[in-house]
Protein backbone atom coordinates (compact mmCIF):
# COMPACT_ATOMS: atom_id res chain seq x y z
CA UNK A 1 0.00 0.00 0.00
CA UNK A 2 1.54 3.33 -0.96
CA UNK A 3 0.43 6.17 1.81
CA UNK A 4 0.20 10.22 0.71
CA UNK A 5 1.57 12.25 3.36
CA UNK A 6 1.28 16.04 2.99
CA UNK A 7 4.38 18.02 4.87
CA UNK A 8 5.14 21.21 4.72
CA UNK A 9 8.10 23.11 2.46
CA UNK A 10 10.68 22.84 4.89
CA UNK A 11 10.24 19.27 6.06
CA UNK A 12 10.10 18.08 2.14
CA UNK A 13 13.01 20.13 1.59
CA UNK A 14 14.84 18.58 4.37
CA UNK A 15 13.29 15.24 3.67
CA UNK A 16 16.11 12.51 3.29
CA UNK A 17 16.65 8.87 2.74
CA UNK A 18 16.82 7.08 6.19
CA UNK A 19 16.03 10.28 7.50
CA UNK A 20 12.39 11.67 9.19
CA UNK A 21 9.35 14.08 8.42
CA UNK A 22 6.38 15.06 10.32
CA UNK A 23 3.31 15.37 8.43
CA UNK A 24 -0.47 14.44 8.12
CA UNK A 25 -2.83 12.11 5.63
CA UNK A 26 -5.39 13.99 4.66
CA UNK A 27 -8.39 11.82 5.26
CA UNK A 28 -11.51 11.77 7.94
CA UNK A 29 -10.54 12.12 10.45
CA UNK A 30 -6.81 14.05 9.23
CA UNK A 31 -4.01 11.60 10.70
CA UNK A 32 -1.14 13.28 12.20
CA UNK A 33 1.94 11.31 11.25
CA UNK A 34 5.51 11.31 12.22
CA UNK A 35 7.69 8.66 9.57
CA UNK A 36 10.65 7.58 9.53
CA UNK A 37 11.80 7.22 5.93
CA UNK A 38 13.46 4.76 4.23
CA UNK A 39 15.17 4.96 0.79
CA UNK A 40 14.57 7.92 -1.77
CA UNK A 41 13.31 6.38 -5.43
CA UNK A 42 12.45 8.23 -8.39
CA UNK A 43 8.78 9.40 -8.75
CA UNK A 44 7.08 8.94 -11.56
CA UNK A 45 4.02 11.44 -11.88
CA UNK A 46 0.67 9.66 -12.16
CA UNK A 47 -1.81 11.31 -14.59
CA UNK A 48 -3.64 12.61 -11.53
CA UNK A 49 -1.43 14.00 -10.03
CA UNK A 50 -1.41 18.27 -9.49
CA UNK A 51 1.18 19.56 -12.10
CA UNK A 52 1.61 22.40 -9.40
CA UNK A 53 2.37 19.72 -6.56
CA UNK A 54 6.12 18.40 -5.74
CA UNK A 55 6.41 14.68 -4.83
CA UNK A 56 9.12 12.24 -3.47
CA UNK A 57 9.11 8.27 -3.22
CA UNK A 58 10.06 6.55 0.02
CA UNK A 59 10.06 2.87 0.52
CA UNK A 60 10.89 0.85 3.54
CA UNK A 61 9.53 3.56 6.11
CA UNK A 62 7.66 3.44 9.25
CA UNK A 63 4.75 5.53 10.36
CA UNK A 64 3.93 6.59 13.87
CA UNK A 65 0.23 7.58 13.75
CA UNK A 66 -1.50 10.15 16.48
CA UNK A 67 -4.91 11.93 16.48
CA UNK A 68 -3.62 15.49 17.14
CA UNK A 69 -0.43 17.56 16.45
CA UNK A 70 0.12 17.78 19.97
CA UNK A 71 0.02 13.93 20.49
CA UNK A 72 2.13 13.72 17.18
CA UNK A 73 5.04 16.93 19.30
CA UNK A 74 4.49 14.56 22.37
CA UNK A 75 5.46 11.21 20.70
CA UNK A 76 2.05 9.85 21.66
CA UNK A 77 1.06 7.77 19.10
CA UNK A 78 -1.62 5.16 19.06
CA UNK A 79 -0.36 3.18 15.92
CA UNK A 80 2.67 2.57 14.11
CA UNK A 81 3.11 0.39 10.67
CA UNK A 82 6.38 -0.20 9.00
CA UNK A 83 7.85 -1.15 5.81
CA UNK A 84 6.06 0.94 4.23
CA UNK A 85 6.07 2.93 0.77
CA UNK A 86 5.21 6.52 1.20
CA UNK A 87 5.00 9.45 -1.13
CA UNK A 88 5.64 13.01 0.67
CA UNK A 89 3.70 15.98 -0.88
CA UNK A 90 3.81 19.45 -0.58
């Protein structure tokens, strides 16, 4: 499963293989996310995606998953997966 995680400009700037990014998944309820990323791999635009949007490829990365920002600042998450492919937006 590949997993969208919107960051903002200076975490995707700073965003690094085997390094980390907070963020959020933009669903209902919004998911505040800390991961851990893996390896950087070339992204290949889909047709849907926003010309006007920058993207990055992760695999092999674990996601910490809270309910709020604060919980997310705190390290109080109530789910973590791992291994995962993600794709950081901004």
């Amino acid at each position: 499963m590949v997993i969208r995680i919107k960051v903002n400009r200076s975490e995707y700037r700073a965003a690094a293989s085997n390094g980390a990014v907070y963020g959020k998944v933009l669903s209902l309820p919004i998911i505040y996310v800390y991961v851990e990323l893996g390896i950087e791999k070339t992204y290949i635009l889909n047709p849907n995606d926003d010309l006007n949007t920058e993207y990055r490829l992760f695999i092999a990365c674990d996601i910490y998953a809270a309910s709020t920002q604060e919980q997310s600042d705190d390290g109080d998450f109530y789910a973590e997966s791992f291994d995962e492919v993600v794709i950081i937006y901004t």
